[in-house]
Each structure stands twice: as C-alpha cells, then as structure tokens.
N, C-alpha and C. Protein backbone atom coordinates (compact mmCIF):
# COMPACT_ATOMS: atom_id res chain seq x y z
N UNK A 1 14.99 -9.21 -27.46
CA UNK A 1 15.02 -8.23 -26.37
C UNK A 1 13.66 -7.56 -26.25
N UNK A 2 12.80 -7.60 -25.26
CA UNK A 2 12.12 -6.87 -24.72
C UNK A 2 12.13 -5.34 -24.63
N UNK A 3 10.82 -5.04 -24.86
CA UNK A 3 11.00 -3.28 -24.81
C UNK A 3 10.98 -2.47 -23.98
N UNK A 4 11.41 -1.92 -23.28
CA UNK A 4 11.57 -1.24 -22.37
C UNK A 4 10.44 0.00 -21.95
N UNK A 5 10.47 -0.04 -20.55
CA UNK A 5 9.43 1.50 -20.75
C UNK A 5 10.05 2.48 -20.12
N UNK A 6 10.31 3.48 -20.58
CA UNK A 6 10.89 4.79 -20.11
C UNK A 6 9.65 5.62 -19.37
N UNK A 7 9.70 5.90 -18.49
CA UNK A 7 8.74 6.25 -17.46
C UNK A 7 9.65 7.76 -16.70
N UNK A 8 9.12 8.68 -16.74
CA UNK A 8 9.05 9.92 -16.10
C UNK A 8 7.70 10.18 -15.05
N UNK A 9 8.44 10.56 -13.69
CA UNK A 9 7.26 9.83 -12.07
C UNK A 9 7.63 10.97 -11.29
N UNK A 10 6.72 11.78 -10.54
CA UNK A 10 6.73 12.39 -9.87
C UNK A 10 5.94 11.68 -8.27
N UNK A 11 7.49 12.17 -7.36
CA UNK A 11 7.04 11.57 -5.81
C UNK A 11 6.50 12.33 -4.90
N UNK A 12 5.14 12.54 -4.10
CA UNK A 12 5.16 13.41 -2.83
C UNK A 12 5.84 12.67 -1.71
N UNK A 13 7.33 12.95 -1.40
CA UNK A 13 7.83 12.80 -0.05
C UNK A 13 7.11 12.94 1.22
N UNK A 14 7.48 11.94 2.23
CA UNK A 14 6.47 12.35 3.24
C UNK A 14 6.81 13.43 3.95
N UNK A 15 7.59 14.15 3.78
CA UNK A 15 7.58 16.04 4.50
C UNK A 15 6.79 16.72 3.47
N UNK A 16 6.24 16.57 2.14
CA UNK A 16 5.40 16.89 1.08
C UNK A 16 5.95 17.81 0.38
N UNK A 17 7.49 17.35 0.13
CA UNK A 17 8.15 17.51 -0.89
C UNK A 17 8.08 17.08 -2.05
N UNK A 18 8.47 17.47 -3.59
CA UNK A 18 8.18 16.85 -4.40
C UNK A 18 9.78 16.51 -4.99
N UNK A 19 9.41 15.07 -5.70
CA UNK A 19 10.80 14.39 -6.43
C UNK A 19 10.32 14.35 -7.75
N UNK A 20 11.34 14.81 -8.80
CA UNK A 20 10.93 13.97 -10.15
C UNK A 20 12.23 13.00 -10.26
N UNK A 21 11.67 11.80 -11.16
CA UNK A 21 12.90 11.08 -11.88
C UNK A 21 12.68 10.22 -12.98
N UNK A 22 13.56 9.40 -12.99
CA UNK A 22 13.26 9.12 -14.96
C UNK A 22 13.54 7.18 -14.28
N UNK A 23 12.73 6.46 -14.94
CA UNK A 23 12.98 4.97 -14.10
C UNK A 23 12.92 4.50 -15.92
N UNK A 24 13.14 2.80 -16.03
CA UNK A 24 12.62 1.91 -16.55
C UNK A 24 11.95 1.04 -16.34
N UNK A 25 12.17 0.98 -15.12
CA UNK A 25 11.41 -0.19 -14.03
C UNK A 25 10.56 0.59 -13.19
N UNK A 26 9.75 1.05 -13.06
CA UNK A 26 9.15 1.81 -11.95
C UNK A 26 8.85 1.02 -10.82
N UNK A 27 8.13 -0.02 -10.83
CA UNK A 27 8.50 -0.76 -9.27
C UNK A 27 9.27 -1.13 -8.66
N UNK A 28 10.54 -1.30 -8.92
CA UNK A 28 12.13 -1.11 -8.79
C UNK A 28 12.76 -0.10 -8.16
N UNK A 29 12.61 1.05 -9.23
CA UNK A 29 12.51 2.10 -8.65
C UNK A 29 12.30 2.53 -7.08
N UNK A 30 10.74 2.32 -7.30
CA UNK A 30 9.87 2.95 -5.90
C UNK A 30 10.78 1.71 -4.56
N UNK A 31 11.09 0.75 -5.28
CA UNK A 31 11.43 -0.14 -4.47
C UNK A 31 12.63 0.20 -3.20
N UNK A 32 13.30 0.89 -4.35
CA UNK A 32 14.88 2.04 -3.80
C UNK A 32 14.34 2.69 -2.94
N UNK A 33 13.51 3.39 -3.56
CA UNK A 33 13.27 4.81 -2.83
C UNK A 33 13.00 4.74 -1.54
N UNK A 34 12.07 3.55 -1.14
CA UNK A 34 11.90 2.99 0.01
C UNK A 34 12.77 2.57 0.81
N UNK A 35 13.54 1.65 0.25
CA UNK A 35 14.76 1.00 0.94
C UNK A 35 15.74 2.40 1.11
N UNK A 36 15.71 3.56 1.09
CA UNK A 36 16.75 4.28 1.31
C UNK A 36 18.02 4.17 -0.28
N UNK A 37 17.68 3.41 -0.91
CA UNK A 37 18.68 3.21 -1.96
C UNK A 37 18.54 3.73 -2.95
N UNK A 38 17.39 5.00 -3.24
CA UNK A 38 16.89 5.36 -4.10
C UNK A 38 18.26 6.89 -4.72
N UNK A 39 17.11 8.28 -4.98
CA UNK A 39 18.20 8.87 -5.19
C UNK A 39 18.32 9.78 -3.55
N UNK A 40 19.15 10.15 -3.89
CA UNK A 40 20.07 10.84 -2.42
C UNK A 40 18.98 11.33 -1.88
N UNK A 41 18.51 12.92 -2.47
CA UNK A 41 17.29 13.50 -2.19
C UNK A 41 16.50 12.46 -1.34
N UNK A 42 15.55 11.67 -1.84
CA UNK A 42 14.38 10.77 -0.91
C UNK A 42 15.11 10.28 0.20
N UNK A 43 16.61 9.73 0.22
CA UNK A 43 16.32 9.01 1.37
C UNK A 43 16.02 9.56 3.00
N UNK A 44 15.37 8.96 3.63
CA UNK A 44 14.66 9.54 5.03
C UNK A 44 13.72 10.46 4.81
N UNK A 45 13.10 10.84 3.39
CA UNK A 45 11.71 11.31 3.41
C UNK A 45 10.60 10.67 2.71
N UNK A 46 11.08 9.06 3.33
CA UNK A 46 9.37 8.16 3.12
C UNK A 46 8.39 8.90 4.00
N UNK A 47 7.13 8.42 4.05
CA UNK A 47 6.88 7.15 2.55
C UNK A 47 6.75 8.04 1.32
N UNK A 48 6.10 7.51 0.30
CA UNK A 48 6.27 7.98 -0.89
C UNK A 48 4.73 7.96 -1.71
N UNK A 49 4.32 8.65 -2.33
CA UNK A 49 3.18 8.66 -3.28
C UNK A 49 3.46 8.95 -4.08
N UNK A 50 3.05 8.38 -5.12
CA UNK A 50 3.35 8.78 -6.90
C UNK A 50 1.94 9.08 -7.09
N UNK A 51 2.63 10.53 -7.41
CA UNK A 51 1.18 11.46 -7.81
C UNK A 51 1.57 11.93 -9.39
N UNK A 52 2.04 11.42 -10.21
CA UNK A 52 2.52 11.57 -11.33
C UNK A 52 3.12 10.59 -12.42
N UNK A 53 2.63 9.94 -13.48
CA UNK A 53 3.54 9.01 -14.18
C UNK A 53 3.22 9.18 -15.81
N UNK A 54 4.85 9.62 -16.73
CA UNK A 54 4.10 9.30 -18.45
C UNK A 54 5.42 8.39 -18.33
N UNK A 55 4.53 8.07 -19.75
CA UNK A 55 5.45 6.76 -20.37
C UNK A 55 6.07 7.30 -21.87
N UNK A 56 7.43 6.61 -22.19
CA UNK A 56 7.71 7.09 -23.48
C UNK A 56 8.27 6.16 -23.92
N UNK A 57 8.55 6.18 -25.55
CA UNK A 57 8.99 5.17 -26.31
C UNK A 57 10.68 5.34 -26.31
N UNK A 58 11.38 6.04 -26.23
CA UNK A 58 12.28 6.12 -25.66
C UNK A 58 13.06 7.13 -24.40
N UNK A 59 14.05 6.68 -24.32
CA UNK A 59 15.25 7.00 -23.47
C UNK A 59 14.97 8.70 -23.36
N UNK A 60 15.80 9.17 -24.61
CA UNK A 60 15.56 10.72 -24.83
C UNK A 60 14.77 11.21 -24.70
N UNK A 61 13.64 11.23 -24.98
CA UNK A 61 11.90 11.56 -25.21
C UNK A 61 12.03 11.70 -23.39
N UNK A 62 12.14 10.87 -22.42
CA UNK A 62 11.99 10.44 -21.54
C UNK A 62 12.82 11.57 -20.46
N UNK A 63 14.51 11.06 -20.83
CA UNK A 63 14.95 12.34 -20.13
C UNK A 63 14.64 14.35 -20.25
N UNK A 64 14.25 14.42 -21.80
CA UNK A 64 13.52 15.34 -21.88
C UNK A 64 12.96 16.18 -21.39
N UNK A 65 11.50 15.23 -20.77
CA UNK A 65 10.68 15.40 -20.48
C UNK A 65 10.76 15.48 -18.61
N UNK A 66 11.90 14.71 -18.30
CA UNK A 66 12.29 14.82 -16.84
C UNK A 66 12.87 16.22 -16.34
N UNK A 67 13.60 16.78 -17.49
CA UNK A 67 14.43 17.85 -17.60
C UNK A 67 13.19 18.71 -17.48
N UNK A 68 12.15 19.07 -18.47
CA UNK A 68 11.19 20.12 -18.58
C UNK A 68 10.12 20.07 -17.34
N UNK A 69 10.19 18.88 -16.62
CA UNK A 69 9.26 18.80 -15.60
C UNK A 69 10.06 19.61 -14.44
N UNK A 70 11.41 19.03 -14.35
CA UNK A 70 12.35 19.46 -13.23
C UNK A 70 12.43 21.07 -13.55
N UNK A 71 12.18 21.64 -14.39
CA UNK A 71 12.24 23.16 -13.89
C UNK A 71 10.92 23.97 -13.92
N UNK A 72 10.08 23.11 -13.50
CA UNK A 72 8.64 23.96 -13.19
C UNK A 72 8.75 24.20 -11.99
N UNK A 73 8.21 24.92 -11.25
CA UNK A 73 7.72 24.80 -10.17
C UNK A 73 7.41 24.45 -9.55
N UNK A 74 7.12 24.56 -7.84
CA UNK A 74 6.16 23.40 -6.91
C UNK A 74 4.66 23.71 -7.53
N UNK A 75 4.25 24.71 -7.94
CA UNK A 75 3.03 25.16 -8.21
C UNK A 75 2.63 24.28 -9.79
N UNK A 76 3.72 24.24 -10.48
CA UNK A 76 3.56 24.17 -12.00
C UNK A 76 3.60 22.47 -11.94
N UNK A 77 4.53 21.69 -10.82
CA UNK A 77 4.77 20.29 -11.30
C UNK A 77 2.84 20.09 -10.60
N UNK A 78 2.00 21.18 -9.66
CA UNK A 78 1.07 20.45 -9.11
C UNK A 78 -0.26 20.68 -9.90
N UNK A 79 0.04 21.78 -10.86
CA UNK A 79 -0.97 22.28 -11.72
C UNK A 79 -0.83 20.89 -12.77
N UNK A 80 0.44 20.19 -13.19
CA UNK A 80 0.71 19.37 -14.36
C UNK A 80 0.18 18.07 -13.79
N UNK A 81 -0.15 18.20 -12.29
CA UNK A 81 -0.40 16.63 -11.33
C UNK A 81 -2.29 16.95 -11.88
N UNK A 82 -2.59 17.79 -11.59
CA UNK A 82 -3.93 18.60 -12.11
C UNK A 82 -4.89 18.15 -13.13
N UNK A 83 -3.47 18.50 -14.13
CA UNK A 83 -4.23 18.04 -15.38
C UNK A 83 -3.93 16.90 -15.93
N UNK A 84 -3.02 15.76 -15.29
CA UNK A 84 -3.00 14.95 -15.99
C UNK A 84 -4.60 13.87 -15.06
N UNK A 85 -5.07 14.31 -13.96
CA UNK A 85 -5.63 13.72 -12.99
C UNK A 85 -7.39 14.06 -14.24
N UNK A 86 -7.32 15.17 -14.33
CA UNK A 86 -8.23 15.31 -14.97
C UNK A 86 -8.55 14.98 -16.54
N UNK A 87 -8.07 14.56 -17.28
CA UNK A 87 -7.32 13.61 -18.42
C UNK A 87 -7.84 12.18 -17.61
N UNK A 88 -7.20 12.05 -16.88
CA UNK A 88 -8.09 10.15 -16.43
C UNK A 88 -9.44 10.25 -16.36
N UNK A 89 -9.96 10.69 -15.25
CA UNK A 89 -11.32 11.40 -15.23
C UNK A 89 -12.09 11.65 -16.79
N UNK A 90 -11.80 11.95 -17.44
CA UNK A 90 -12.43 12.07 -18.38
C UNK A 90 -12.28 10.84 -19.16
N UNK A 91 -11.03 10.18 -19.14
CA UNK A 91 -11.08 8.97 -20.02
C UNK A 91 -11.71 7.80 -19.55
N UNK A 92 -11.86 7.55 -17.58
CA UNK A 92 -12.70 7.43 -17.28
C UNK A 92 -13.96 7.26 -17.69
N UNK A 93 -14.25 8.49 -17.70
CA UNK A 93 -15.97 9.00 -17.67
C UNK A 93 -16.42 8.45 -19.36
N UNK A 94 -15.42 8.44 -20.27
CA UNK A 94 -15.83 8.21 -21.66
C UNK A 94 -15.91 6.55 -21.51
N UNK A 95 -15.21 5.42 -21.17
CA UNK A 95 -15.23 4.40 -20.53
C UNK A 95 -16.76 4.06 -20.53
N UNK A 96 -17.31 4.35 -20.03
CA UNK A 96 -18.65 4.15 -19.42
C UNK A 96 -19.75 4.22 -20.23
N UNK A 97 -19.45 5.18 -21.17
CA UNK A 97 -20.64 5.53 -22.22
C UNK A 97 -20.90 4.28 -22.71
C-alpha cells in the first residue's frame, strides 16, 4: 500500500471568499470543487485558487490542523497565506546560493 498524503488547502472562491479543507488527493479534490461536486460551500463560487497547502504524515495531524486553521480569521487564515508565501521565498532565495 502506498502512502498517502494528507494535505490541509486553503481556496480563494471567486466572490473572494475563503474555503479550508482536508483532501488526500488534492487534484481530485480541486477536481470536485470545480465540477460543483466538491463541498456544499464552493459550489457556484468558481473558479478557485489555492492560495494555501501543508502536507502531513497523517490523517489526525491533518484534521488538526484543518480544525486550527478553520477558526482563524479572514485576516489570520491571510496573515498564515503571508507567511507561508514568505517561507518559499526564502527557500527559494537559499536555492540559488
């Protein structure tokens, strides 16, 4: 058996709403979300941008972390979009050296 990736993803809806949710498949996923088959919330507010994605070794770790994201804020999930943007950027920038 193959290992799975537990993935916690944050969506900007196209009214620029925000979604969190917890996938294993994330292109699957996004696949729903599109097709209207996703969760209730998204459907009829494509398209979709994933401005947010961690990965975890498991399940729990995973819902967790969906749970602690889901009660921040619009301000707090965009401050956390923030810093994880700036975290690439830097790993980025070390890349290069």
């Amino acid at each position: 058996m193959t290992e799975q990736e537990h993935t916690v993803y944050i969506l900007k809806c196209g009214d620029g709403s925000l979604y969190t949710g917890y996938t294993n498949d994330l292109e699957n996923r996004l696949k729903m979300h599109e097709s209207g088959k996703g969760a209730k919330y998204t459907r009829g507010r494509g398209p979709f941008q994933v401005m947010f994605v961690e990965k975890f070794p498991t399940k729990e770790t995973a819902m967790k972390r969906e749970y602690e994201i889901k009660q921040l804020t619009r301000k707090g999930k965009f401050q956390l979009i923030r810093d994880k943007l700036k975290e690439v950027i830097q790993y980025d920038h070390s890349k290069k050296l």
